[in-house]
N, C-alpha and C. Protein backbone atom coordinates (compact mmCIF):
# COMPACT_ATOMS: atom_id res chain seq x y z
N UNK A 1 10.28 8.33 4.11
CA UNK A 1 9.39 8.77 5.17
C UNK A 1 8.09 9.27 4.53
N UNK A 2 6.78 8.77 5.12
CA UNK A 2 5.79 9.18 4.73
C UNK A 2 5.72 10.56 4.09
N UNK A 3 4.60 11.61 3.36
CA UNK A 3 4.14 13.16 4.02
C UNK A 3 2.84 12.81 3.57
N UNK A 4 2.60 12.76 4.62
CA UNK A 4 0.97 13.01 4.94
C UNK A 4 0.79 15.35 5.16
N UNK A 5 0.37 15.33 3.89
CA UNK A 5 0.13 17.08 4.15
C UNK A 5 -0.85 17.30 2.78
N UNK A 6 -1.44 18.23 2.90
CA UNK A 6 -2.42 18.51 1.72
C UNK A 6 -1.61 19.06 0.61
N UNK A 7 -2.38 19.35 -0.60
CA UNK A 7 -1.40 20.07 -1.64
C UNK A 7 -0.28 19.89 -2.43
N UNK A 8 0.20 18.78 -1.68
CA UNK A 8 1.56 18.11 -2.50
C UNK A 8 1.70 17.94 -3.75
N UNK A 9 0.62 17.21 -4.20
CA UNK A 9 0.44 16.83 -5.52
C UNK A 9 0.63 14.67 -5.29
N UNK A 10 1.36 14.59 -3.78
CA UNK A 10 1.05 13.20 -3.70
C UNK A 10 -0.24 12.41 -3.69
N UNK A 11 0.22 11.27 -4.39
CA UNK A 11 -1.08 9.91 -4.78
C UNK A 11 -0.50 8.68 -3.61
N UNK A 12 -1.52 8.73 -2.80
CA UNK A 12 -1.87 7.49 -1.61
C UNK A 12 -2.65 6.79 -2.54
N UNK A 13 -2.21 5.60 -1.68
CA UNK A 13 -2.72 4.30 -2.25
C UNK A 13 -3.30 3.74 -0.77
N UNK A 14 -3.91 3.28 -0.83
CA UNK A 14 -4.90 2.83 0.72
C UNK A 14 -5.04 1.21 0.52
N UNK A 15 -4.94 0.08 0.33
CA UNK A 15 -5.22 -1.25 0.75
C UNK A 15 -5.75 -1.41 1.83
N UNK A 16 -6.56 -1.92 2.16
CA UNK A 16 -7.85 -2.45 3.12
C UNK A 16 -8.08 -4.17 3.09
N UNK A 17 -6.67 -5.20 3.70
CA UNK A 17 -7.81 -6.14 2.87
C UNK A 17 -7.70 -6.68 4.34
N UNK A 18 -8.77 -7.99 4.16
CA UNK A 18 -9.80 -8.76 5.02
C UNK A 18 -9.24 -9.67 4.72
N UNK A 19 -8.74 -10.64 6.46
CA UNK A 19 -7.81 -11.97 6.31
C UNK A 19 -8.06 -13.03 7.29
N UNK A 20 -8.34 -14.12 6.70
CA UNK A 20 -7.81 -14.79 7.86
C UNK A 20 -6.95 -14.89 8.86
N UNK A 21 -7.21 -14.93 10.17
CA UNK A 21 -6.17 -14.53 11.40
C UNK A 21 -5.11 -15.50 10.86
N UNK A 22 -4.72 -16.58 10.53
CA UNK A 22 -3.77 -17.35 10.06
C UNK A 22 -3.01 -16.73 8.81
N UNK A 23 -3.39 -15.92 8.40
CA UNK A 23 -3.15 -15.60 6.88
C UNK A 23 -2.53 -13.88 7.26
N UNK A 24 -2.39 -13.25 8.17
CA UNK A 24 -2.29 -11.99 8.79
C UNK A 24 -0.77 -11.82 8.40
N UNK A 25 -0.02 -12.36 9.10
CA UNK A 25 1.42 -12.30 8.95
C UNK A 25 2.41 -13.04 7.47
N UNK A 26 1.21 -13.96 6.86
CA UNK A 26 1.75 -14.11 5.80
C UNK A 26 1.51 -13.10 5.03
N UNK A 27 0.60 -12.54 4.92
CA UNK A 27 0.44 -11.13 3.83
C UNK A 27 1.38 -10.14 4.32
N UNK A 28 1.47 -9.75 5.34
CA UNK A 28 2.02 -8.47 5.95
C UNK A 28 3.77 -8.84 5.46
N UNK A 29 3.89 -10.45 5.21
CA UNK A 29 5.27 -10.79 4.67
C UNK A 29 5.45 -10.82 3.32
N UNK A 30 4.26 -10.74 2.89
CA UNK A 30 4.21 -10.96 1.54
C UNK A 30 3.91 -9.63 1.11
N UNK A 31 3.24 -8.50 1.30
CA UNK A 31 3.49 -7.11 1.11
C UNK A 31 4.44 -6.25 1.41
N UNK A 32 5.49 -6.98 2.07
CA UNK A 32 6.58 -6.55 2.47
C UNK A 32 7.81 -6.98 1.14
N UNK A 33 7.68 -8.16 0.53
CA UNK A 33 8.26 -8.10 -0.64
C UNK A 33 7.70 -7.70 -1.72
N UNK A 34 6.85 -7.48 -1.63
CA UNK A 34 6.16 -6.59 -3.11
C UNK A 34 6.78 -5.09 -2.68
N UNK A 35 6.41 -4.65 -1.62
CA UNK A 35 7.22 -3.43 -1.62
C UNK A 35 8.51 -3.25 -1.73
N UNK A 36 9.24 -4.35 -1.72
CA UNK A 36 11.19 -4.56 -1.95
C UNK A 36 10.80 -4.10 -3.56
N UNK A 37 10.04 -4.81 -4.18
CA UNK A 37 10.37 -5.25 -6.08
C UNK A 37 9.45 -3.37 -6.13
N UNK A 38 8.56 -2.99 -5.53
CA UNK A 38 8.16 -1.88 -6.03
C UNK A 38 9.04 -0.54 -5.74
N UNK A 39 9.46 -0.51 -4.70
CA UNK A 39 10.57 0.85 -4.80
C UNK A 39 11.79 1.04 -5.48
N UNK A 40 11.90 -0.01 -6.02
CA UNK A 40 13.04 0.13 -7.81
C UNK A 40 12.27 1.02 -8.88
N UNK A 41 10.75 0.67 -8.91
CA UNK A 41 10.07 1.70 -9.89
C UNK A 41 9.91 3.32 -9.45
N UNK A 42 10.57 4.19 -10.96
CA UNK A 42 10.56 5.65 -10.51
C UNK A 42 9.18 6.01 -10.20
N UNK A 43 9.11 6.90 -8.98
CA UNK A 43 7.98 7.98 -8.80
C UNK A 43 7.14 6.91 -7.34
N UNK A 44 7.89 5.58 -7.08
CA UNK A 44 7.49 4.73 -5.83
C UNK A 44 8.58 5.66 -4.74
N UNK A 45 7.34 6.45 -3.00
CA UNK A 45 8.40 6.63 -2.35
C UNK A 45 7.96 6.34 -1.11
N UNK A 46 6.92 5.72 -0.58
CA UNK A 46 6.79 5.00 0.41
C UNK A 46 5.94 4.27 0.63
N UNK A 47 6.01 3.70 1.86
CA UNK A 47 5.06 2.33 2.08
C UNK A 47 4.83 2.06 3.62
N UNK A 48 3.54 2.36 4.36
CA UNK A 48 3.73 1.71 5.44
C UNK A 48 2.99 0.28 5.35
N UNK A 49 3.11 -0.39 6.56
CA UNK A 49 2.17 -1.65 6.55
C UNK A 49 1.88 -2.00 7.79
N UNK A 50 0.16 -2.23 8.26
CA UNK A 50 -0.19 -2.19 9.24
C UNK A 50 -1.04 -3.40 9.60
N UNK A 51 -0.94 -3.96 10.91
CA UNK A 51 -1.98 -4.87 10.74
C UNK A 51 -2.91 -4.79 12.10
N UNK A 52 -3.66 -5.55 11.98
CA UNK A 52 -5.00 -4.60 13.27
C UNK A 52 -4.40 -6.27 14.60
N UNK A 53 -5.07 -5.52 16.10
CA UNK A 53 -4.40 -6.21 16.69
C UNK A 53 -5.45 -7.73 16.85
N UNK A 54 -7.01 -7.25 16.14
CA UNK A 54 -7.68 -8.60 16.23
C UNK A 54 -7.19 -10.02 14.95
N UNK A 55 -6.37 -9.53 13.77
CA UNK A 55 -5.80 -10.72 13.13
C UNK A 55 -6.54 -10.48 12.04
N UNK A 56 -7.56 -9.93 11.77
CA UNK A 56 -8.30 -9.90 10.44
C UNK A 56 -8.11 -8.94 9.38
N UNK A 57 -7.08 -7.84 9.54
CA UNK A 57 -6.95 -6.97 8.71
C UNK A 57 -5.25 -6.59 8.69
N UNK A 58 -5.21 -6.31 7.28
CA UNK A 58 -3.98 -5.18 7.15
C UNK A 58 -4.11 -3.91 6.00
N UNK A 59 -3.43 -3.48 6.49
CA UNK A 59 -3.72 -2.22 5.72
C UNK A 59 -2.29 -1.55 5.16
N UNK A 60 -1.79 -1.48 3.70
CA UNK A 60 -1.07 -1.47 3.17
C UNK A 60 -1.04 0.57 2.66
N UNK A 61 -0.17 1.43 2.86
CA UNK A 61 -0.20 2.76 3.05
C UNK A 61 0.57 3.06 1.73
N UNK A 62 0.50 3.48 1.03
CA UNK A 62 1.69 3.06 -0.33
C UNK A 62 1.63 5.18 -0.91
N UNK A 63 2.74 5.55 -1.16
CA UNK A 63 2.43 7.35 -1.40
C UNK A 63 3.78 7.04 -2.80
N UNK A 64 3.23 7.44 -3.68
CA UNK A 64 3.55 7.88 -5.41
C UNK A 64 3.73 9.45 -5.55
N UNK A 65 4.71 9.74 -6.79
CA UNK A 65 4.79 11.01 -6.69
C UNK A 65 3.70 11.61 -8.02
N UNK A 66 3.13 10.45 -8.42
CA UNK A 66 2.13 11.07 -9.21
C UNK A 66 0.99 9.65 -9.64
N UNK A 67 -0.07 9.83 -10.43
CA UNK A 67 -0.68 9.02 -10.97
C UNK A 67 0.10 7.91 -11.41
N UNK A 68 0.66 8.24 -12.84
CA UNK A 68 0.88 7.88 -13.73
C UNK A 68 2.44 7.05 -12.30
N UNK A 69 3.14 7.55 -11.98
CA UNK A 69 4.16 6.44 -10.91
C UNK A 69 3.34 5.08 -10.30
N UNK A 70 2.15 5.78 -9.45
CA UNK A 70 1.52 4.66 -9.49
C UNK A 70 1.13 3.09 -10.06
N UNK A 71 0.80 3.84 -11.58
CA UNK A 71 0.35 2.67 -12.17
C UNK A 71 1.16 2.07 -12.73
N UNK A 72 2.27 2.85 -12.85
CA UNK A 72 3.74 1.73 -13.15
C UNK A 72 3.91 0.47 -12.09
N UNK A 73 3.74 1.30 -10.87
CA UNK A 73 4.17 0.34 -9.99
C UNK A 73 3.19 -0.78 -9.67
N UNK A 74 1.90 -0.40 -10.23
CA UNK A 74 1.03 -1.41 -10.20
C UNK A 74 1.21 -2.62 -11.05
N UNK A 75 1.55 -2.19 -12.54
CA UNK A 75 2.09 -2.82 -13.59
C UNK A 75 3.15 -3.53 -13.35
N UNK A 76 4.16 -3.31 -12.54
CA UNK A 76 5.07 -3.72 -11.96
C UNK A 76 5.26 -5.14 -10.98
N UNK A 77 4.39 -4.96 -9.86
CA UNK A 77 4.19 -5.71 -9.21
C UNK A 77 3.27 -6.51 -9.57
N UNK A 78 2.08 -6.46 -10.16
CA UNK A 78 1.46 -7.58 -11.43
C UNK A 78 2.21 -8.36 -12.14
N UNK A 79 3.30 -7.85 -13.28
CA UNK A 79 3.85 -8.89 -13.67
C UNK A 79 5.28 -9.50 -12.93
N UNK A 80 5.72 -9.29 -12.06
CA UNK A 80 5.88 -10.28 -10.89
C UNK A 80 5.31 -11.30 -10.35
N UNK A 81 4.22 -10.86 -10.07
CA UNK A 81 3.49 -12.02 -9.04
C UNK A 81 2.92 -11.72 -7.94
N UNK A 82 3.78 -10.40 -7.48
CA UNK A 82 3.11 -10.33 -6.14
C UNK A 82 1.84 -9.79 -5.96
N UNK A 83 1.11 -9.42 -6.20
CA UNK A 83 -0.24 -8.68 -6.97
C UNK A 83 -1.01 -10.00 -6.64
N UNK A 84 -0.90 -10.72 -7.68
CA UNK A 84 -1.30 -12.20 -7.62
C UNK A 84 -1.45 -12.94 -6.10
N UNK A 85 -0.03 -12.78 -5.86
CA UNK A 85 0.23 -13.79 -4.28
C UNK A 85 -0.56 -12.66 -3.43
N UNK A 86 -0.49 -11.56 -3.29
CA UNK A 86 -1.27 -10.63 -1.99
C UNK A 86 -2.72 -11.12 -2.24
N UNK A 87 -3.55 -10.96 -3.20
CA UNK A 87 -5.06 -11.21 -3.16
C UNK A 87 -5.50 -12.94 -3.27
N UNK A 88 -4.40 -13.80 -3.15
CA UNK A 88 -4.40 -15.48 -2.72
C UNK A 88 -5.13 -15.11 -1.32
N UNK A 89 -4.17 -13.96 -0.05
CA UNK A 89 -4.27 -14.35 0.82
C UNK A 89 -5.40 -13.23 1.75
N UNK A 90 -5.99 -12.87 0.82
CA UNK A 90 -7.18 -12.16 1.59
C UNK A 90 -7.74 -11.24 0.38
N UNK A 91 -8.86 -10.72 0.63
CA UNK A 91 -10.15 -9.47 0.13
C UNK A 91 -9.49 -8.56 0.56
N UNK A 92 -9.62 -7.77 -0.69
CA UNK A 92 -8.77 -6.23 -0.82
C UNK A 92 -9.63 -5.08 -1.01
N UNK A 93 -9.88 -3.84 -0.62
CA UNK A 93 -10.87 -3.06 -0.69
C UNK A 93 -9.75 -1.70 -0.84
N UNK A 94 -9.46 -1.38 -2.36
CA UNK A 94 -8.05 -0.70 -2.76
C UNK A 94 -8.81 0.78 -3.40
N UNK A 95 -8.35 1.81 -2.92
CA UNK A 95 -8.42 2.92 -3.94
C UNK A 95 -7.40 3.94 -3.50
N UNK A 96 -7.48 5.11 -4.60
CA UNK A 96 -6.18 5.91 -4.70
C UNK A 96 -6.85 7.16 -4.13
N UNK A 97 -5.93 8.29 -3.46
CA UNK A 97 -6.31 9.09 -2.66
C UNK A 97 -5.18 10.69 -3.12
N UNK A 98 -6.46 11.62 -2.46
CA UNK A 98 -5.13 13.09 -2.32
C UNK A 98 -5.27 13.19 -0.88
N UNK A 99 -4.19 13.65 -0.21
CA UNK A 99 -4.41 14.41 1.02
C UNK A 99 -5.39 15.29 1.11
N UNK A 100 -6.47 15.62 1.61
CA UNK A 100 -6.85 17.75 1.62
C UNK A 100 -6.95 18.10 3.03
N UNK A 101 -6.76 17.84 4.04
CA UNK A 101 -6.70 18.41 5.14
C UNK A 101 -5.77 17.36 5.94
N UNK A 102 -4.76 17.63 6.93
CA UNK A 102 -4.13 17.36 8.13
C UNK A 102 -4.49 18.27 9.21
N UNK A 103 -4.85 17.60 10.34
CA UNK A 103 -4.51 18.30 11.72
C UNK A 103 -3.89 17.39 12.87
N UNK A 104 -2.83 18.72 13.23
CA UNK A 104 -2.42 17.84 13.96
C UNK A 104 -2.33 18.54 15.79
N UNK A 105 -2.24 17.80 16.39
CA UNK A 105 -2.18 18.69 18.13
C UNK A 105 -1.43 19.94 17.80
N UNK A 106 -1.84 21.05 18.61
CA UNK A 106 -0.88 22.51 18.45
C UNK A 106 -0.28 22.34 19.65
C-alpha cells in the first residue's frame, strides 16, 4: 500500500511518459511486468499505475525505502529489459521525489 505522508524518509519515483493512444495499454502492460521483476529487489515497496482517460499518458507511481533501493531497482529492471521495452513505447519525463506536505479533507 502506498504512504503518501511527509517525513518518512520515503523516495517516489514519478514516470510521466507520453504515448501513443495505441501504445497506452501496451505500456501500462508492460509496466506492469517490470513491476512483477522489480518487487523481488530489497527496499522496492510499491507501485501504482495510471493512465489518463484521453490515451496519451501514463503515469507510473513507484515508492523505495531509500535512494540507494531505488537505484537497485533501476539497475534491475535495466538489465532485464524492461527499462528498454517501457521507453520503445513512449517519452518518459522521470524524476525522484520526497513527500513534504499532505492534506487531506478534515
Amino acid at each position: 500500500m502506498p504512504k503518501i505522508e511527509a517525513g518518512n524518509g520515503i523516495v517516489t519515483h514519478i514516470n510521466v511518459f507520453t504515448v501513443a493512444p495505441e501504445n497506452q495499454q501496451l505500456l501500462v502492460d508492460s509496466l506492469l511486468e517490470a513491476v512483477n521483476a522489480a518487487k523481488t529487489v530489497p527496499g522496492w515497496l510499491s507501485a501504482s499505475i495510471h493512465k489518463s482517460f484521453d490515451g496519451r499518458h501514463v503515469v507510473n507511481y513507484v515508492q523505495f525505502a531509500s535512494h540507494e533501493a531505488a537505484q537497485a531497482v533501476i539497475r534491475h529492471i535495466a538489465s532485464t529489459g524492461h527499462l528498454q521495452k517501457n521507453l520503445q513505447l513512449g517519452t518518459v519525463a522521470a524524476g525522484q521525489y520526497e513527500v513534504v506536505h499532505t492534506v487531506v479533507k478534515d
